[in-house]
PDB file of N, CA and C in Angstrom:
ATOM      1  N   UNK A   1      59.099-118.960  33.826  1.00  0.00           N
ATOM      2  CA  UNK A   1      60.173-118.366  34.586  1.00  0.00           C
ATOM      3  C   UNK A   1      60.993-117.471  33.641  1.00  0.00           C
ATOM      4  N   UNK A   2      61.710-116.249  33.704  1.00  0.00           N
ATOM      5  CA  UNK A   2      61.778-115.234  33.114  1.00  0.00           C
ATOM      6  C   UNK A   2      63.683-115.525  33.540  1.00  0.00           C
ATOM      7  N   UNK A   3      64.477-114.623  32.662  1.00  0.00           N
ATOM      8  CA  UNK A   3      65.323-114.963  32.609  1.00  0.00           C
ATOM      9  C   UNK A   3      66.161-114.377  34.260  1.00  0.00           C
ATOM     10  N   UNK A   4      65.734-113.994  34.932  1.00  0.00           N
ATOM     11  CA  UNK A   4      66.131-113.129  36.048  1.00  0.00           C
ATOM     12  C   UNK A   4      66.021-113.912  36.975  1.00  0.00           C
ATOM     13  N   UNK A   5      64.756-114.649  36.842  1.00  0.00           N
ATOM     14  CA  UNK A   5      64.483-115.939  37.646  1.00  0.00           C
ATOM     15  C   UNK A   5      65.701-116.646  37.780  1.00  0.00           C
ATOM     16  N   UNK A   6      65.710-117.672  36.319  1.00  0.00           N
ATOM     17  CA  UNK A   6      66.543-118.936  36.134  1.00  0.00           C
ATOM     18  C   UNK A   6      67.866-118.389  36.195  1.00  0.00           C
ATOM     19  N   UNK A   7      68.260-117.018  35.855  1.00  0.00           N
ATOM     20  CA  UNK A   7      69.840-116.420  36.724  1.00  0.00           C
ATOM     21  C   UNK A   7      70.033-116.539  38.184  1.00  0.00           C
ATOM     22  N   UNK A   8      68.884-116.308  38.848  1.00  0.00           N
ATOM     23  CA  UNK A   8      68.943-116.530  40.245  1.00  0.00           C
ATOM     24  C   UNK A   8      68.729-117.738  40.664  1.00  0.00           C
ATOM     25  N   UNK A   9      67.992-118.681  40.314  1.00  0.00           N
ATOM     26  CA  UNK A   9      67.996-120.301  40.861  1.00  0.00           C
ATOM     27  C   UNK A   9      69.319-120.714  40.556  1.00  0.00           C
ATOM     28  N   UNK A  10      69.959-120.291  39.053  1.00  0.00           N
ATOM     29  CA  UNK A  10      71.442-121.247  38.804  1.00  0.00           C
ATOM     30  C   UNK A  10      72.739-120.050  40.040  1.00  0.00           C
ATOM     31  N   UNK A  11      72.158-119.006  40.142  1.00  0.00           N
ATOM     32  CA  UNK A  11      73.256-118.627  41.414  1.00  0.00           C
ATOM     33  C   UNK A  11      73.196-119.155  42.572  1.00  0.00           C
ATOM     34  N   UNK A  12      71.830-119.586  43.258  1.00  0.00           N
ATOM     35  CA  UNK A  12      72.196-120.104  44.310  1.00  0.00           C
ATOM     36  C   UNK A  12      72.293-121.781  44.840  1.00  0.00           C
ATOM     37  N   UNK A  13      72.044-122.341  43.426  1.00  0.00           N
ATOM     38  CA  UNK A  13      72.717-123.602  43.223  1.00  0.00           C
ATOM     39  C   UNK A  13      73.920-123.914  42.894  1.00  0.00           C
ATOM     40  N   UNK A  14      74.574-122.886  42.341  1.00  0.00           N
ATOM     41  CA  UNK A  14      76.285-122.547  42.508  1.00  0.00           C
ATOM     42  C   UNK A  14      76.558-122.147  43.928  1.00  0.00           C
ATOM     43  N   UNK A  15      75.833-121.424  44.172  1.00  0.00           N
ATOM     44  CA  UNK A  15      76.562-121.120  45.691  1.00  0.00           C
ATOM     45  C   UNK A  15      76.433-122.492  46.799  1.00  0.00           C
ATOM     46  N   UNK A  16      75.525-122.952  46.794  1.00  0.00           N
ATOM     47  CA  UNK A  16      75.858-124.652  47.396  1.00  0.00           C
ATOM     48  C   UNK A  16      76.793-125.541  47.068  1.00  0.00           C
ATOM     49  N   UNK A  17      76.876-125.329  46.031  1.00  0.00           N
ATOM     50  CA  UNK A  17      77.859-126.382  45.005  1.00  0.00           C
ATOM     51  C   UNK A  17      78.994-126.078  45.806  1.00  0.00           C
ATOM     52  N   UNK A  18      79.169-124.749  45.807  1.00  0.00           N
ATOM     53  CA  UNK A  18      80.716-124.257  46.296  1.00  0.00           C
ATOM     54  C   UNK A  18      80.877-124.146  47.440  1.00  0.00           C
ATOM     55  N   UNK A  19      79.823-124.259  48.090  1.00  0.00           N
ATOM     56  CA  UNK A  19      79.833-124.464  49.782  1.00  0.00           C
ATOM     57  C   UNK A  19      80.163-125.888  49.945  1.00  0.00           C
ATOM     58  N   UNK A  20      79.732-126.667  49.693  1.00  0.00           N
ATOM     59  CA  UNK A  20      79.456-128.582  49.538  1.00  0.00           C
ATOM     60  C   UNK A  20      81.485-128.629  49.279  1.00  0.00           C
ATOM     61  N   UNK A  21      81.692-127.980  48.453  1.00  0.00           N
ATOM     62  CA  UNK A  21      83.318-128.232  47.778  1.00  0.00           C
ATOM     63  C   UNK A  21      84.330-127.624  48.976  1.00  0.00           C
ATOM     64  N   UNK A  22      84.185-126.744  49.689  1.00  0.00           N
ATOM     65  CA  UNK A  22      84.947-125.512  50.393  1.00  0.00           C
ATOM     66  C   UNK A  22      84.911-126.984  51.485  1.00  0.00           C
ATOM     67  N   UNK A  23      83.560-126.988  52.033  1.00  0.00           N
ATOM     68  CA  UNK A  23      83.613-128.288  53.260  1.00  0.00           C
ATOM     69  C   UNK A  23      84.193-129.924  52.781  1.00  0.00           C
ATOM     70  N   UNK A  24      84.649-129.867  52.040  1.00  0.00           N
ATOM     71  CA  UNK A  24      85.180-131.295  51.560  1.00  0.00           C
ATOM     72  C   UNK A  24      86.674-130.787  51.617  1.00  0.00           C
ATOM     73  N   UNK A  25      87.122-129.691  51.152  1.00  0.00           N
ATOM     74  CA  UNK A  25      88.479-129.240  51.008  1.00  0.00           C
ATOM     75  C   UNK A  25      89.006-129.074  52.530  1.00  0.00           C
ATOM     76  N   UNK A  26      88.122-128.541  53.050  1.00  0.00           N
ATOM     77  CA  UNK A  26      88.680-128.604  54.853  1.00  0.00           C
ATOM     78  C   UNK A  26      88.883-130.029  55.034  1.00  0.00           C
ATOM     79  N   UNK A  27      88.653-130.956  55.070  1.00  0.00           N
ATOM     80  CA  UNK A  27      89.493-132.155  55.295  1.00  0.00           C
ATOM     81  C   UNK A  27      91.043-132.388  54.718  1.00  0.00           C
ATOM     82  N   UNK A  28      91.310-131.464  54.055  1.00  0.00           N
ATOM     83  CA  UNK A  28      92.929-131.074  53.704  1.00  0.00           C
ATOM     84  C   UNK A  28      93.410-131.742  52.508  1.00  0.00           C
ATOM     85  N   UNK A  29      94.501-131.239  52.182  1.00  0.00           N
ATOM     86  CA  UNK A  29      94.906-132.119  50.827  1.00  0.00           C
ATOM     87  C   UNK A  29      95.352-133.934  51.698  1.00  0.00           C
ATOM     88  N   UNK A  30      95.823-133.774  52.420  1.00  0.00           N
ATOM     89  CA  UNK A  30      96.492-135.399  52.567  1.00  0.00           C
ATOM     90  C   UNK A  30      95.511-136.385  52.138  1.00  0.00           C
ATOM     91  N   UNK A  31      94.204-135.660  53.159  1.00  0.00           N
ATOM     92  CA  UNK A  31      93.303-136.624  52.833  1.00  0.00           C
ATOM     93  C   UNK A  31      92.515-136.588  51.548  1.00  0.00           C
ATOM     94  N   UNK A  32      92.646-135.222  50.730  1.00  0.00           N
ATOM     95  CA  UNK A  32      92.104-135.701  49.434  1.00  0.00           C
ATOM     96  C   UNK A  32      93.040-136.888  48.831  1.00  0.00           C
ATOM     97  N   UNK A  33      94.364-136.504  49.112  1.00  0.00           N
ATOM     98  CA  UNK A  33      94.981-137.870  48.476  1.00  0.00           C
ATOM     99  C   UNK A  33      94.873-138.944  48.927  1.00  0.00           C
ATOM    100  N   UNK A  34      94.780-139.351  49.721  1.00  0.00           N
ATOM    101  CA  UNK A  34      94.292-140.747  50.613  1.00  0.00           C
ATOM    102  C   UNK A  34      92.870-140.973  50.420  1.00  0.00           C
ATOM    103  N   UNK A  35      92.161-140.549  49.973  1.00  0.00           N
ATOM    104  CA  UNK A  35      90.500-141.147  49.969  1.00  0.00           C
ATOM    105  C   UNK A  35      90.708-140.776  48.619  1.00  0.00           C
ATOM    106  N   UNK A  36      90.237-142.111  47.892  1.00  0.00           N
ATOM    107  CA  UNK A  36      90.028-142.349  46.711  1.00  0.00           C
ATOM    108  C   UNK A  36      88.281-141.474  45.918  1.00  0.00           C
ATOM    109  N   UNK A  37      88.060-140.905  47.135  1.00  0.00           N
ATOM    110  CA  UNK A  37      86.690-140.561  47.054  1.00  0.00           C
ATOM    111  C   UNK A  37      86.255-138.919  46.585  1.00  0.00           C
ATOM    112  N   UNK A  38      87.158-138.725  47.172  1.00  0.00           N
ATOM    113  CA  UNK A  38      87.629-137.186  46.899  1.00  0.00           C
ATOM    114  C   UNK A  38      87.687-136.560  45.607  1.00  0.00           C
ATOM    115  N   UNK A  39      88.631-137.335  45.343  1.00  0.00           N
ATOM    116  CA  UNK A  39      88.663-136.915  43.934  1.00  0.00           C
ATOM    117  C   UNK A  39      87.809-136.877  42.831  1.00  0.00           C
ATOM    118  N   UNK A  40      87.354-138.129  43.479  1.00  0.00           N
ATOM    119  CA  UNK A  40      85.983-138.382  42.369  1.00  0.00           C
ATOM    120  C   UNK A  40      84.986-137.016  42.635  1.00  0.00           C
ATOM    121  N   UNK A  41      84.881-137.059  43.980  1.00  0.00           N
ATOM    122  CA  UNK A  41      83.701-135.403  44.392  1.00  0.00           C
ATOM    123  C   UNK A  41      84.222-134.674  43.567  1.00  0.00           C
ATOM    124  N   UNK A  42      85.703-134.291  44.087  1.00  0.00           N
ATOM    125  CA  UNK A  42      85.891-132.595  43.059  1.00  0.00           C
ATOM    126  C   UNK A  42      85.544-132.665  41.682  1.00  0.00           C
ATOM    127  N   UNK A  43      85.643-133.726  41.068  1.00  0.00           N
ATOM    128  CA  UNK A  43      85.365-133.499  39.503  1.00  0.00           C
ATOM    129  C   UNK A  43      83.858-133.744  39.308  1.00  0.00           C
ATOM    130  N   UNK A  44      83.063-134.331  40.022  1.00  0.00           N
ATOM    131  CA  UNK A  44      82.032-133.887  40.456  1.00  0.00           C
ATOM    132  C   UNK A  44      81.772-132.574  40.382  1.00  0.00           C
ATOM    133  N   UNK A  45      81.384-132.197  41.225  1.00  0.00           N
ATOM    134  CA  UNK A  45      81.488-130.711  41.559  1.00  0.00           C
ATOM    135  C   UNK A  45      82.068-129.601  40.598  1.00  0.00           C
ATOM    136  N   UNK A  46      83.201-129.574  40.056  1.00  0.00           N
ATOM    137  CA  UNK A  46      83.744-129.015  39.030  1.00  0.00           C
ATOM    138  C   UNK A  46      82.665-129.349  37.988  1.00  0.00           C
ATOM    139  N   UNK A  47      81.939-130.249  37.478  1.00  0.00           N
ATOM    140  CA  UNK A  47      81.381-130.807  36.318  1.00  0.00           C
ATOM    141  C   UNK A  47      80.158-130.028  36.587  1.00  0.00           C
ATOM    142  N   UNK A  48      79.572-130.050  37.495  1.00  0.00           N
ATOM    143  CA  UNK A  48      78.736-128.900  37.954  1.00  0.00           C
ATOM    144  C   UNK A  48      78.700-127.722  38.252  1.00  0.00           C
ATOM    145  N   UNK A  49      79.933-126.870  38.955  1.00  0.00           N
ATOM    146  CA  UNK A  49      80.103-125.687  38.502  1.00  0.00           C
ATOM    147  C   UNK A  49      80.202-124.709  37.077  1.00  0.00           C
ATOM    148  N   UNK A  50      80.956-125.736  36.224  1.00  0.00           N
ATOM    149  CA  UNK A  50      81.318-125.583  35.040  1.00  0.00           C
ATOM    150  C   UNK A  50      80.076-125.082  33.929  1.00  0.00           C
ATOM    151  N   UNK A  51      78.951-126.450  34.376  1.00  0.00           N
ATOM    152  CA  UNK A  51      78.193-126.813  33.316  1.00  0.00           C
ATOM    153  C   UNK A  51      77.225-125.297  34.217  1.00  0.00           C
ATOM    154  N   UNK A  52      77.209-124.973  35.296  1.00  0.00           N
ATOM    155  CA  UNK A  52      76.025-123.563  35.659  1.00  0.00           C
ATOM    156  C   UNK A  52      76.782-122.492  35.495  1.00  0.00           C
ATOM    157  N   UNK A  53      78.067-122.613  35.454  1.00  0.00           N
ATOM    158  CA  UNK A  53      78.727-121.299  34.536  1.00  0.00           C
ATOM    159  C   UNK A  53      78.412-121.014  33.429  1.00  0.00           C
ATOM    160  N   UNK A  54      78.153-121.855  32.448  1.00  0.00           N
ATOM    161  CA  UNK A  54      77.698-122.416  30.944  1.00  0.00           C
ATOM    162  C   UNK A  54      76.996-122.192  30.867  1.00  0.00           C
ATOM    163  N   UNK A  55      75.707-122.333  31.818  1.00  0.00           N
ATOM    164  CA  UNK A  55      74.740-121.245  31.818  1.00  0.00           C
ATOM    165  C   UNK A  55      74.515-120.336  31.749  1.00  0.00           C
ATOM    166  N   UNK A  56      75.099-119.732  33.250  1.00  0.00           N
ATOM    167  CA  UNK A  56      75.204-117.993  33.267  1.00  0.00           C
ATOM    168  C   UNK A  56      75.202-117.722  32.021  1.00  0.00           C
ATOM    169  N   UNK A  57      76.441-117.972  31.414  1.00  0.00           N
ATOM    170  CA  UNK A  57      77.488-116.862  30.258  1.00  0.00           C
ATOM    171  C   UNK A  57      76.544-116.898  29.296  1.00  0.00           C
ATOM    172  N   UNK A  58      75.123-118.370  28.999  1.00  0.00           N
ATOM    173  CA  UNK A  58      74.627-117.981  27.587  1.00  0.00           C
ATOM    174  C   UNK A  58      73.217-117.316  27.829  1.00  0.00           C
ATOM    175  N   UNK A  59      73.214-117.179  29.170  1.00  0.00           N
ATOM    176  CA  UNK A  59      71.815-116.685  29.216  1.00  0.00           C
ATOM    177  C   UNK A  59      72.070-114.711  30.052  1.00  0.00           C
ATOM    178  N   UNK A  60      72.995-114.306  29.916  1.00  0.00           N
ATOM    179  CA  UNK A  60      73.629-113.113  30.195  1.00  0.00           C
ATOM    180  C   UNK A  60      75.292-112.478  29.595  1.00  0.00           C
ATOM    181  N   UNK A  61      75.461-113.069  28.661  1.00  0.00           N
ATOM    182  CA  UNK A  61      77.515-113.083  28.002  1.00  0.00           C
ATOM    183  C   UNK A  61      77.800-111.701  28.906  1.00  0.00           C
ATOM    184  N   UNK A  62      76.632-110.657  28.819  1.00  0.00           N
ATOM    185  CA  UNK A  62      77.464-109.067  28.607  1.00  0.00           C
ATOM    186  C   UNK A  62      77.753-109.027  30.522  1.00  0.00           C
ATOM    187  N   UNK A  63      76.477-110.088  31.337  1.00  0.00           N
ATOM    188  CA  UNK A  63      77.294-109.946  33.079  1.00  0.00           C
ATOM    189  C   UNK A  63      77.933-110.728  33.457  1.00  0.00           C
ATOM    190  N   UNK A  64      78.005-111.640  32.842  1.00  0.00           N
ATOM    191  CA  UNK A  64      78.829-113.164  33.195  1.00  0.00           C
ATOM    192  C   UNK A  64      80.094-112.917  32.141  1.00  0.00           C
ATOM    193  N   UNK A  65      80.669-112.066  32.012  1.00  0.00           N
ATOM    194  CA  UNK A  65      81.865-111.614  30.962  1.00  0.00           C
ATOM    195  C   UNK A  65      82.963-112.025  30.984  1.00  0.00           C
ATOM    196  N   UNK A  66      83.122-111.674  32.929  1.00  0.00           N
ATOM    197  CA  UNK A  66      84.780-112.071  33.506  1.00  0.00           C
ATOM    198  C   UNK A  66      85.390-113.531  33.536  1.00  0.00           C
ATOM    199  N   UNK A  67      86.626-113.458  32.665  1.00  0.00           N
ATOM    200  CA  UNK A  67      87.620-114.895  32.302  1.00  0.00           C
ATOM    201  C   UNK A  67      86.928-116.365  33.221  1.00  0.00           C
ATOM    202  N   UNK A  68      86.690-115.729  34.583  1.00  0.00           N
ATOM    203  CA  UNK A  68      86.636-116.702  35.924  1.00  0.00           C
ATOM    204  C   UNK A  68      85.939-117.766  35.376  1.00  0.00           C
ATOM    205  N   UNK A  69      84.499-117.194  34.746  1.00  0.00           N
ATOM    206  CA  UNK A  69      83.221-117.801  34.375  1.00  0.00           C
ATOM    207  C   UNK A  69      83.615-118.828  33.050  1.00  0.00           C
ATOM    208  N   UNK A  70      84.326-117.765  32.199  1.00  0.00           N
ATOM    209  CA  UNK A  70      84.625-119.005  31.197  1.00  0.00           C
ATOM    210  C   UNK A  70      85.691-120.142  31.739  1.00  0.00           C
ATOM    211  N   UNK A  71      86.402-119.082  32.367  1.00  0.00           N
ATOM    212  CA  UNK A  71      87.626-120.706  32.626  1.00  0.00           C
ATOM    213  C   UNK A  71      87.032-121.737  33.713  1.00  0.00           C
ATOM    214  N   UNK A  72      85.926-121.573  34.273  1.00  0.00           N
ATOM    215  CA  UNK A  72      84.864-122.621  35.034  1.00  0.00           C
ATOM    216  C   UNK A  72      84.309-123.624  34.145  1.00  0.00           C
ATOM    217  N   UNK A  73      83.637-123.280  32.847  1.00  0.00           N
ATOM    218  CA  UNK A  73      83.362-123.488  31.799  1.00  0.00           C
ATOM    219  C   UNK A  73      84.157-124.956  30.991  1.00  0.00           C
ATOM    220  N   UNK A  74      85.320-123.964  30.772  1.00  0.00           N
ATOM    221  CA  UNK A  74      86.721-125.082  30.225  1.00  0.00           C
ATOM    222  C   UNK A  74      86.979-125.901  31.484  1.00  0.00           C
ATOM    223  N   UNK A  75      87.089-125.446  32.275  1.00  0.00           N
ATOM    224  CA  UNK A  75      87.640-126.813  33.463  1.00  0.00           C
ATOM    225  C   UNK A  75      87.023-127.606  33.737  1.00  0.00           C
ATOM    226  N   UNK A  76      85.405-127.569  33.486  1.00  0.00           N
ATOM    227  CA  UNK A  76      84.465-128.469  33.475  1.00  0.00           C
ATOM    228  C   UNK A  76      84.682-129.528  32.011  1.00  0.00           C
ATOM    229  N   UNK A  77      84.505-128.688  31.001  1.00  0.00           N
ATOM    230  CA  UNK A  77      84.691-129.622  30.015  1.00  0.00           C
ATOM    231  C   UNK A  77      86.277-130.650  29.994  1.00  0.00           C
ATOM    232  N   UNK A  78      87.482-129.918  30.308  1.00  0.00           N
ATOM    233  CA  UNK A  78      88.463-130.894  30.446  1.00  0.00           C
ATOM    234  C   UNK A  78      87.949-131.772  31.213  1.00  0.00           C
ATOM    235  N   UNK A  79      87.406-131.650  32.276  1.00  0.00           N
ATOM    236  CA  UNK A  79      87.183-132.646  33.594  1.00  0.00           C
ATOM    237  C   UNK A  79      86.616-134.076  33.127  1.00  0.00           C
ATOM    238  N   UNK A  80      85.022-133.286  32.179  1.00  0.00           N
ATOM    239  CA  UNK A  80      84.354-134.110  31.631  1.00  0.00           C
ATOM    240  C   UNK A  80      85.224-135.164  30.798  1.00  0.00           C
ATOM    241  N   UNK A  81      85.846-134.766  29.867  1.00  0.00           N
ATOM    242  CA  UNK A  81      85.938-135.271  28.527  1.00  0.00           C
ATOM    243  C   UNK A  81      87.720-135.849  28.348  1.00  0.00           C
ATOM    244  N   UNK A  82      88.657-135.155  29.292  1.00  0.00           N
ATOM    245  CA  UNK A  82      89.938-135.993  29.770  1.00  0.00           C
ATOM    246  C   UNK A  82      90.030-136.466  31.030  1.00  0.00           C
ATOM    247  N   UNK A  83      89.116-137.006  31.637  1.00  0.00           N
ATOM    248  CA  UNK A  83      89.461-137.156  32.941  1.00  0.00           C
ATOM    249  C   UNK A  83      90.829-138.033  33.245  1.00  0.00           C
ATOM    250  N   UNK A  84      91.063-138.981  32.150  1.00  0.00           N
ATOM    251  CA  UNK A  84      92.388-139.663  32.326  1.00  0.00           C
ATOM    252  C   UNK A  84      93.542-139.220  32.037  1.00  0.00           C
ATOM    253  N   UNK A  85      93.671-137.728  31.878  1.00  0.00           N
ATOM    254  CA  UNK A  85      94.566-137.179  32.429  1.00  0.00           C
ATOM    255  C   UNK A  85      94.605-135.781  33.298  1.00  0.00           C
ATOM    256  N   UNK A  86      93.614-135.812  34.271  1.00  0.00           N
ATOM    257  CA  UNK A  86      93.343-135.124  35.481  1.00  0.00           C
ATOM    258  C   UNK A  86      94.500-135.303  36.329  1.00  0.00           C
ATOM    259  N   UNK A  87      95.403-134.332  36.484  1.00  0.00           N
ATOM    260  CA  UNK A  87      96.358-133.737  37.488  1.00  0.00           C
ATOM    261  C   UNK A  87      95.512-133.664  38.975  1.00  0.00           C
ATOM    262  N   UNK A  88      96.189-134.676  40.129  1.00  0.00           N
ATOM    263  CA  UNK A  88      95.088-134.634  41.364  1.00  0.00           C
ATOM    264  C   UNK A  88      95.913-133.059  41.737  1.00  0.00           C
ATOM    265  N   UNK A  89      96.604-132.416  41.761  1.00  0.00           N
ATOM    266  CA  UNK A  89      97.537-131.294  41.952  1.00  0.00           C
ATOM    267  C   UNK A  89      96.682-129.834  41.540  1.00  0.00           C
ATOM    268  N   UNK A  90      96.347-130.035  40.472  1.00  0.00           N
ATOM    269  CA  UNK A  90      96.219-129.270  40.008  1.00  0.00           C
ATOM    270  C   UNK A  90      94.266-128.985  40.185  1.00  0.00           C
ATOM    271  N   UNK A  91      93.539-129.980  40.123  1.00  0.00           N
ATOM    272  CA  UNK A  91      92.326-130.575  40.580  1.00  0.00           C
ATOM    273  C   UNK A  91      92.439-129.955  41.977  1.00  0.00           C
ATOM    274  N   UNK A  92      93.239-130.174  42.732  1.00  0.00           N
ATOM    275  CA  UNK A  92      93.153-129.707  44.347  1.00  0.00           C
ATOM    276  C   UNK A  92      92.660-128.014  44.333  1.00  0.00           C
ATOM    277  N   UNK A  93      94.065-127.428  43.677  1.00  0.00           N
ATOM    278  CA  UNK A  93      94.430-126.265  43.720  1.00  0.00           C
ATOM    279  C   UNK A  93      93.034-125.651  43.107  1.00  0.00           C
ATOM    280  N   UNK A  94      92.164-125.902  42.196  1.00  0.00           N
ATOM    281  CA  UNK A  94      90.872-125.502  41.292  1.00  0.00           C
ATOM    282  C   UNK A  94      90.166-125.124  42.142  1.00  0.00           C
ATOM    283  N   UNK A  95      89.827-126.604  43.117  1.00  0.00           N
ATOM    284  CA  UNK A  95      88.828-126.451  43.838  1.00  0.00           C
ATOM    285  C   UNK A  95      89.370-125.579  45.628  1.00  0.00           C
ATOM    286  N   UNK A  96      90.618-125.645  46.020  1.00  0.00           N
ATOM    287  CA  UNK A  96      91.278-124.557  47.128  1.00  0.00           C
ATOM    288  C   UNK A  96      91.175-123.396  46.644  1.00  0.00           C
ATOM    289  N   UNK A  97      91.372-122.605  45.371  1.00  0.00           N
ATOM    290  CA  UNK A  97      91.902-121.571  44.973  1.00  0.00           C
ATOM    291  C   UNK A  97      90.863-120.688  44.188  1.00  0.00           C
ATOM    292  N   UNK A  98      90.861-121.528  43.128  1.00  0.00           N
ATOM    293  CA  UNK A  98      89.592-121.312  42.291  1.00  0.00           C
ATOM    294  C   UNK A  98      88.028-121.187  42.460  1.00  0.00           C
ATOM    295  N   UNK A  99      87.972-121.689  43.340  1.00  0.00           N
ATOM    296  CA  UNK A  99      86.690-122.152  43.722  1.00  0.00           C
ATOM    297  C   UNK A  99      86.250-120.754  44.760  1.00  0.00           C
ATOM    298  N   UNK A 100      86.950-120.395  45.789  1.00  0.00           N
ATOM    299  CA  UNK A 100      86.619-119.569  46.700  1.00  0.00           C
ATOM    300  C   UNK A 100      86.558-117.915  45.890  1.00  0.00           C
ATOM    301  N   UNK A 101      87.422-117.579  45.199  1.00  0.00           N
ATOM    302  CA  UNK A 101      87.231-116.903  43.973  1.00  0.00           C
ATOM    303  C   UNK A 101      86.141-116.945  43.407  1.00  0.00           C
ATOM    304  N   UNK A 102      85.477-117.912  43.047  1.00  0.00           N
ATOM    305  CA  UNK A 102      84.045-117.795  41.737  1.00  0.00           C
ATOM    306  C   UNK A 102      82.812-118.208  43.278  1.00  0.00           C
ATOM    307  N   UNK A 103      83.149-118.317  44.302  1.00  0.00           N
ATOM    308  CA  UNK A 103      82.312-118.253  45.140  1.00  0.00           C
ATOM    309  C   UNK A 103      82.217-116.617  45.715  1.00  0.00           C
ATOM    310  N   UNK A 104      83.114-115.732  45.458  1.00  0.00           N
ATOM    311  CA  UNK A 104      82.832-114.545  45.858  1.00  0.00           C
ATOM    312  C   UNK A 104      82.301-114.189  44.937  1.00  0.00           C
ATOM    313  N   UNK A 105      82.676-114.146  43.608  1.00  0.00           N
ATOM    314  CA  UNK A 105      81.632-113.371  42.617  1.00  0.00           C
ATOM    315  C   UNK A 105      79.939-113.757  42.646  1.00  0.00           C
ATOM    316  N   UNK A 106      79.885-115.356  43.224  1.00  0.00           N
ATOM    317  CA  UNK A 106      78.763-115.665  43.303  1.00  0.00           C
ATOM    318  C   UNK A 106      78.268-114.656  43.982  1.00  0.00           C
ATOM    319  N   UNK A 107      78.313-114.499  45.029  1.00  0.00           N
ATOM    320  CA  UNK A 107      77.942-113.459  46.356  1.00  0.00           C
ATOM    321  C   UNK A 107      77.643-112.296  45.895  1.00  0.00           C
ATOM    322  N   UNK A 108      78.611-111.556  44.916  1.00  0.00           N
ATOM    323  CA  UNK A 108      78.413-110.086  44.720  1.00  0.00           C
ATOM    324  C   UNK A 108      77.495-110.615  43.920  1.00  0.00           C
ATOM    325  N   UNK A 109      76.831-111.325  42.989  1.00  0.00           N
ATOM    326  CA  UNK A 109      76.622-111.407  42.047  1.00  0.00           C
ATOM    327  C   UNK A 109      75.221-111.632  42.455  1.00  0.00           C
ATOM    328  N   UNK A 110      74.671-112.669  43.389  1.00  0.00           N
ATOM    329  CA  UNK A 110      73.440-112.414  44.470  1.00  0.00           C
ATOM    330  C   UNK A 110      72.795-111.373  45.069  1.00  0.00           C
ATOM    331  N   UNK A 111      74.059-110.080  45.759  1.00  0.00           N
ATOM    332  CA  UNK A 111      73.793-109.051  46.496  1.00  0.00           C
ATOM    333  C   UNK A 111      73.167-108.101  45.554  1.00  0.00           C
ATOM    334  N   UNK A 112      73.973-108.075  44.420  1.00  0.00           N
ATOM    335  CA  UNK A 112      73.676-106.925  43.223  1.00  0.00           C
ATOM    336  C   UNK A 112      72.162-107.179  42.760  1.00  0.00           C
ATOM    337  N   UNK A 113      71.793-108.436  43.022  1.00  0.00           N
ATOM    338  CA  UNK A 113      70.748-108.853  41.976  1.00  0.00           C
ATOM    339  C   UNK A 113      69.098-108.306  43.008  1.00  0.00           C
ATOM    340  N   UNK A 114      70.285-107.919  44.376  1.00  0.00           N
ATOM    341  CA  UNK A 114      68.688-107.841  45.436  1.00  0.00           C
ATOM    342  C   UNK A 114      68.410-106.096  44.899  1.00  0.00           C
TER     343      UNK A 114
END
């Protein structure tokens, strides 16, 4: 598999990832705070976005350039490696805010590649 390939399998396994996250976030913040379960997903999910951002960036730095990708990157590794002091606040907002953001670049980033 050639590197154009494995850029395109890790894009559209990001783009699920972030679909899977977008439909968990529609159940709203209350209930991320009330289901103990939630939370555990998003950092989930974050741990996996992160780590196929980590990808991208080493198997392309000069198209995978923009901040978004690295700070996917770092938010994965905090996630990983402090989780005991994971802000559920701020964890919310990543995956509401952040997330729909690095899901559009996914997209352009698919379209460009056709």
């Amino acid at each position: 598999m050639n590197d154009d390939e494995r850029i395109g399998r890790w894009l559209e396994a990001l783009a699920l990832i972030l679909d899977r996250a977008a439909a968990l976030a529609e159940r709203g913040e209350e209930d991320f705070h009330a289901d103990p379960a939630l939370p555990l997903a998003f950092e989930a999910l974050s741990n996996r976005v992160g780590d196929l951002a980590k990808r991208l960036i080493h198997a392309d730095p000069e198209r995978f350039r923009r901040s978004e990708w690295r700070a996917a990157a770092r938010h994965r590794d905090f996630v990983v490696h402090h989780y005991d002091r994971l802000d559920e606040a701020l964890l919310w907002q990543t995956v509401t805010r952040g997330f729909p953001e690095l899901a559009a670049m996914v997209d352009q980033e698919r379209r460009d590649a056709r």
